[in-house]
N, C-alpha and C. Protein backbone atom coordinates (compact mmCIF):
# COMPACT_ATOMS: atom_id res chain seq x y z
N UNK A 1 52.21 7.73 -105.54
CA UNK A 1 51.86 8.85 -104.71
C UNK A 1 50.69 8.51 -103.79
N UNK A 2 49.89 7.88 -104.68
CA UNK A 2 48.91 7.15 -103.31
C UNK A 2 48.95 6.65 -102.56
N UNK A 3 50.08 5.50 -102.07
CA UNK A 3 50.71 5.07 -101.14
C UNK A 3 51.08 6.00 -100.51
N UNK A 4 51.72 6.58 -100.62
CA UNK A 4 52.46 7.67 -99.60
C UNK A 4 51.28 9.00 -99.25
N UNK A 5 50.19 8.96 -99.77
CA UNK A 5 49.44 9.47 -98.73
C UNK A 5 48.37 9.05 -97.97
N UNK A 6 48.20 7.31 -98.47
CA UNK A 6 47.76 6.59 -97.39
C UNK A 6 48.67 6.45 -96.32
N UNK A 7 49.90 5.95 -96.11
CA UNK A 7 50.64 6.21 -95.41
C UNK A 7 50.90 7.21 -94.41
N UNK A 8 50.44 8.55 -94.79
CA UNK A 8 51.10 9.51 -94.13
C UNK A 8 49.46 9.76 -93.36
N UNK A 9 48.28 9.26 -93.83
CA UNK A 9 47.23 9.42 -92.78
C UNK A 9 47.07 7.89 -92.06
N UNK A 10 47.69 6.59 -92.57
CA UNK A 10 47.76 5.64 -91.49
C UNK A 10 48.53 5.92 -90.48
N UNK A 11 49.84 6.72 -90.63
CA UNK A 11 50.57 7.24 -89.51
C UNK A 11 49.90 7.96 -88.60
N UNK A 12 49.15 8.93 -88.79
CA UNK A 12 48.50 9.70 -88.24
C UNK A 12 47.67 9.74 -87.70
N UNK A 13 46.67 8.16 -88.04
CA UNK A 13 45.82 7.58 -86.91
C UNK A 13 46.00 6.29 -85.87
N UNK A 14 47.18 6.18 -86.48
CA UNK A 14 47.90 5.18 -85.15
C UNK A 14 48.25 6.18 -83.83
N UNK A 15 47.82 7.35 -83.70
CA UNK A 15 48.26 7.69 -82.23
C UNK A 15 46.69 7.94 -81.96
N UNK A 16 46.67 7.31 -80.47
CA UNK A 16 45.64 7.35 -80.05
C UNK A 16 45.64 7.92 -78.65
N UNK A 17 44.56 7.99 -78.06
CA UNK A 17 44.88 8.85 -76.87
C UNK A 17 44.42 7.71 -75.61
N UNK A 18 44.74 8.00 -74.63
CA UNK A 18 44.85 6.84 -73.41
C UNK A 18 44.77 7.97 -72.02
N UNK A 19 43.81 7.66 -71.29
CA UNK A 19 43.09 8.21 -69.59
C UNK A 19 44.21 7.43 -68.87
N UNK A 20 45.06 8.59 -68.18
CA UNK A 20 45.60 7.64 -66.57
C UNK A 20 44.48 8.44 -65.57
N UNK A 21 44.81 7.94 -64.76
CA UNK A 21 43.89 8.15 -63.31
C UNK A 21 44.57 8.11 -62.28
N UNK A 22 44.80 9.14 -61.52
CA UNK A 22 45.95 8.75 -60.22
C UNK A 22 44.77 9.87 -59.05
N UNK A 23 44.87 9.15 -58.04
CA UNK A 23 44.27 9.35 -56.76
C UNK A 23 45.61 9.64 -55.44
N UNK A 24 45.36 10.87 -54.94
CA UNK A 24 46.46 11.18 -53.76
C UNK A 24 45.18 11.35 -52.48
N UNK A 25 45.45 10.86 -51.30
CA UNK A 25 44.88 10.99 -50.14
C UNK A 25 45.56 11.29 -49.13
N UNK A 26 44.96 12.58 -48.75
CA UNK A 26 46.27 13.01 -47.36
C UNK A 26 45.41 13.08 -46.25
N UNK A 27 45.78 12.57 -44.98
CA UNK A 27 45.56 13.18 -43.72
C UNK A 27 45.86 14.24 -43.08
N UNK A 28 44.49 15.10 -42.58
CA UNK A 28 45.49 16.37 -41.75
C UNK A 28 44.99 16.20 -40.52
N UNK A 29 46.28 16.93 -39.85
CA UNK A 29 45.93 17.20 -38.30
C UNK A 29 44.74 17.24 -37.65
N UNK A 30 43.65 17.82 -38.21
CA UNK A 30 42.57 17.53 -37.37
C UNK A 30 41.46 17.04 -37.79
N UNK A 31 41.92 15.76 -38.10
CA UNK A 31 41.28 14.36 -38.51
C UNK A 31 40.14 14.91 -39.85
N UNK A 32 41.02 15.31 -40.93
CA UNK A 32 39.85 15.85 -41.95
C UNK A 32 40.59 14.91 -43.13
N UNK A 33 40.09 14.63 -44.04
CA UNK A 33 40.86 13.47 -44.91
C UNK A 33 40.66 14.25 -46.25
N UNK A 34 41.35 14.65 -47.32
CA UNK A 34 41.16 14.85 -48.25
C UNK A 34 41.80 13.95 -49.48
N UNK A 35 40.99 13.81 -50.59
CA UNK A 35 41.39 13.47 -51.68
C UNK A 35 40.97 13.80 -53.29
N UNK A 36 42.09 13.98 -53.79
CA UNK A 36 42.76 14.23 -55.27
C UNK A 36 42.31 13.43 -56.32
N UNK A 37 42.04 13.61 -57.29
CA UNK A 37 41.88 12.73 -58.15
C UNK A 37 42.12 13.65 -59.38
N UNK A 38 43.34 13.17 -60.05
CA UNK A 38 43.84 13.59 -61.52
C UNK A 38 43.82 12.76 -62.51
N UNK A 39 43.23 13.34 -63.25
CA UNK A 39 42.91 12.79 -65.05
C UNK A 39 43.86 13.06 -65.83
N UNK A 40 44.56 12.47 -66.10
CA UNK A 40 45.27 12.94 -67.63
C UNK A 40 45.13 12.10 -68.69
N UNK A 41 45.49 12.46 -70.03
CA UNK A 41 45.28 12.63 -70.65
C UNK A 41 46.52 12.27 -71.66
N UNK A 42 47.47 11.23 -71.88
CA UNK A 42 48.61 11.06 -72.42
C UNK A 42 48.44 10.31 -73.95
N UNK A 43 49.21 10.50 -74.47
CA UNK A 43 49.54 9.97 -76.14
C UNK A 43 49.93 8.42 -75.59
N UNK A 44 49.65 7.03 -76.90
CA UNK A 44 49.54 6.06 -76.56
C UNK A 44 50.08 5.95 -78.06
N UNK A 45 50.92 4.99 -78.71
CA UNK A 45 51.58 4.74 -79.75
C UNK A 45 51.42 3.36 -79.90
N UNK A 46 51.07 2.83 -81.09
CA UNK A 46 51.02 1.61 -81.08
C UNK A 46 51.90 1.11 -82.20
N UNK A 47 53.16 0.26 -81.79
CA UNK A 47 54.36 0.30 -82.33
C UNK A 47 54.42 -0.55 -83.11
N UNK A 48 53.54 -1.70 -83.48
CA UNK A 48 53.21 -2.56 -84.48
C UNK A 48 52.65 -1.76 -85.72
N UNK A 49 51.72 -1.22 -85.14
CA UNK A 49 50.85 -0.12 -86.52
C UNK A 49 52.20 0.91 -86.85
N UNK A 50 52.99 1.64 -86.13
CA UNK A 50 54.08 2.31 -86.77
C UNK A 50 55.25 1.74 -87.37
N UNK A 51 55.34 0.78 -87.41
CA UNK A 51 56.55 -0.25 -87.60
C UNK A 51 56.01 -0.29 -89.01
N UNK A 52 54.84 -0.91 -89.61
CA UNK A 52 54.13 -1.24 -90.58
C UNK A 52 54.02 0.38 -91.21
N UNK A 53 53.62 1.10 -90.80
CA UNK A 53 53.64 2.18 -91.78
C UNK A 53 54.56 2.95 -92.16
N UNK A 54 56.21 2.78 -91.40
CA UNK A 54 57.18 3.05 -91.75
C UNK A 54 58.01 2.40 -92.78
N UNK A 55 57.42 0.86 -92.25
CA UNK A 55 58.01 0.38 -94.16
C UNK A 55 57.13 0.39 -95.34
N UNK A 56 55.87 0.90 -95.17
CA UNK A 56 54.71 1.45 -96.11
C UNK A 56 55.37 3.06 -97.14
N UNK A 57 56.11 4.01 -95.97
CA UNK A 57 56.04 4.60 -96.40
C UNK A 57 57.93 4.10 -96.98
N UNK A 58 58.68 3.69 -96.86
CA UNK A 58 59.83 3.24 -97.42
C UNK A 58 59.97 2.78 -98.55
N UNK A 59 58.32 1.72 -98.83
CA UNK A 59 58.20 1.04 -99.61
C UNK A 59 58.05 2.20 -100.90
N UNK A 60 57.06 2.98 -100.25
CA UNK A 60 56.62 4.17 -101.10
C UNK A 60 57.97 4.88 -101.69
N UNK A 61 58.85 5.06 -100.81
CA UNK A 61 60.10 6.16 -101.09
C UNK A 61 60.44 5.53 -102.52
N UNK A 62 61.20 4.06 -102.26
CA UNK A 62 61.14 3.26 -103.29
C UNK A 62 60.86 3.37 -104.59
N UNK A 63 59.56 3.16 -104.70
CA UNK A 63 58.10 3.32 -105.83
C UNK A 63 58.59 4.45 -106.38
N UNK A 64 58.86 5.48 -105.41
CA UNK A 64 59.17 7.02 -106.15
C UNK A 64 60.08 7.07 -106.70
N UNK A 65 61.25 6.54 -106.26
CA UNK A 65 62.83 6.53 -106.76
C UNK A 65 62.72 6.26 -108.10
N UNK A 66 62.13 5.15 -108.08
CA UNK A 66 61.87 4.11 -109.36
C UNK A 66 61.12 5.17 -110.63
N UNK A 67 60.32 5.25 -110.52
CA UNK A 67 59.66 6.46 -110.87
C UNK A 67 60.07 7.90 -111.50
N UNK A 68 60.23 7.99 -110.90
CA UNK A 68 61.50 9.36 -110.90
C UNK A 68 62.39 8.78 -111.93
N UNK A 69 63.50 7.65 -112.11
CA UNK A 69 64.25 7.49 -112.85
C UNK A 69 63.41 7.31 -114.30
N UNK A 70 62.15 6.34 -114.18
CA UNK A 70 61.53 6.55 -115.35
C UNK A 70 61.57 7.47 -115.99
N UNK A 71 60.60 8.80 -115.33
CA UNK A 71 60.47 9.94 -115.85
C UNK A 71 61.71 10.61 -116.95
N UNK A 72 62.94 10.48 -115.82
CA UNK A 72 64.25 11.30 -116.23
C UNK A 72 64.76 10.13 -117.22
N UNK A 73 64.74 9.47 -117.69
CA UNK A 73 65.19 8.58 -118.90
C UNK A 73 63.98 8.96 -120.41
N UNK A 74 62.66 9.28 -120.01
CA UNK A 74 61.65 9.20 -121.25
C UNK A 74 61.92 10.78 -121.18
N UNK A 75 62.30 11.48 -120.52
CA UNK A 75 62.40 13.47 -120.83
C UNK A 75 63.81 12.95 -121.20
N UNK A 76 65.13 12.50 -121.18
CA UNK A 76 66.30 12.08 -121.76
C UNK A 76 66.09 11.97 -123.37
N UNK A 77 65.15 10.97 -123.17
CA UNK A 77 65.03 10.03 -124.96
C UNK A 77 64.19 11.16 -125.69
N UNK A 78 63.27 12.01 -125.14
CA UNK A 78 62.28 13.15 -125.68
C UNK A 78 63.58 14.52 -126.09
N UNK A 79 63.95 14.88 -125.13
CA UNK A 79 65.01 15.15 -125.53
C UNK A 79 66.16 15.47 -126.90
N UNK A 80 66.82 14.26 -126.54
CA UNK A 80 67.48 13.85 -127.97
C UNK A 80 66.73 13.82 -128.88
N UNK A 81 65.78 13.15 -128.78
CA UNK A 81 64.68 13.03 -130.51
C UNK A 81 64.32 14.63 -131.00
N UNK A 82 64.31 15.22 -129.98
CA UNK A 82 64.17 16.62 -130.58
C UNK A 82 65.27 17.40 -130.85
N UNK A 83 66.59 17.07 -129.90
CA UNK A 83 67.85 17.39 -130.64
C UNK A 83 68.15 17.52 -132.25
N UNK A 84 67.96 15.67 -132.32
CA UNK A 84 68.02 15.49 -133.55
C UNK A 84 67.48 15.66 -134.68
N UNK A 85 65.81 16.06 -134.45
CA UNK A 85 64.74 16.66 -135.34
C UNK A 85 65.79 18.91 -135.90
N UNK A 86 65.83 18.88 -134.66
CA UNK A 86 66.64 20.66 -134.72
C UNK A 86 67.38 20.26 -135.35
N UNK A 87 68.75 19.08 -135.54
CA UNK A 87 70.01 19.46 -136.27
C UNK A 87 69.86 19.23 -137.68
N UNK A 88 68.45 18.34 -138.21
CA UNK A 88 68.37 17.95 -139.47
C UNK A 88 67.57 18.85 -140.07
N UNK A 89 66.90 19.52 -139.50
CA UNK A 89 66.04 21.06 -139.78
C UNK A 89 67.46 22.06 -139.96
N UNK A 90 68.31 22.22 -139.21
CA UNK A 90 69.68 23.01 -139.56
C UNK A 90 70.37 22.59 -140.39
N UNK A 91 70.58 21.23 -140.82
CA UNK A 91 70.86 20.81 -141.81
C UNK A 91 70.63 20.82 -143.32
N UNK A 92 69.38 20.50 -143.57
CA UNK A 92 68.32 21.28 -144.60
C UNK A 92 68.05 22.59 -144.98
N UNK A 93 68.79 23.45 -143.96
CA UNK A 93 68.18 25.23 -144.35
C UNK A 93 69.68 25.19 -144.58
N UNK A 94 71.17 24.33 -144.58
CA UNK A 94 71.97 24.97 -145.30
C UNK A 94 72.58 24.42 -146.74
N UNK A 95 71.57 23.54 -146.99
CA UNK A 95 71.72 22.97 -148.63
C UNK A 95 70.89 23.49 -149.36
C-alpha cells in the first residue's frame, strides 16, 4: 500500500507548470504602433517521470493482487479450522 501511495503523489508532482510568451504588434493607420504581450500559463508533462510511475503503480497493482490472494487463502484455512473445531463440538454434545 505504500507503494501505491508513493506513486499516486509521484504522479502528481510530475506535472509541472511552463510560461509561453507570445507578443502581437499591429500597425494602425495613423502611424501609432501597438503591442500585446500574453502570458500563459500551460501544463508541461514529463513523460519519462510518467512512464516510470505508471509501471510503479502496476508494479503496485501486482503487490496487491498477490496480497489479496494471501489474505483469501489464510481467512480460507481460518475458516475450515473453525469449521472443523464446530463439527467436533457437534459431535461431542451428541454422545
Amino acid at each position: 500500500m505504500r507503494t501505491l501511495s508513493l506513486s499516486i503523489l509521484l504522479g502528481l508532482a510530475l506535472v509541472a507548470c511552463q510560461q509561453t510568451t507570445q507578443s502581437n504588434t499591429t500597425a494602425g493607420s495613423t502611424s501609432t504602433v501597438k503591442t500585446t504581450t500574453t502570458t500563459d500559463t500551460v501544463m508541461a508533462v514529463d513523460t519519462a517521470k510518467t512512464e516510470r510511475a505508471k509501471e510503479d503503480l502496476k508494479q503496485a497493482g501486482e503487490e496487491a493482487k498477490t496480497d489479496l490472494r494471501k489474505a483469501a487463502v489464510a481467512t480460507g484455512t481460518a475458516l475450515e479450522k473453525a469449521g472443523k473445531k464446530l463439527q467436533e463440538k457437534a459431535n461431542e454434545k451428541k454422545h
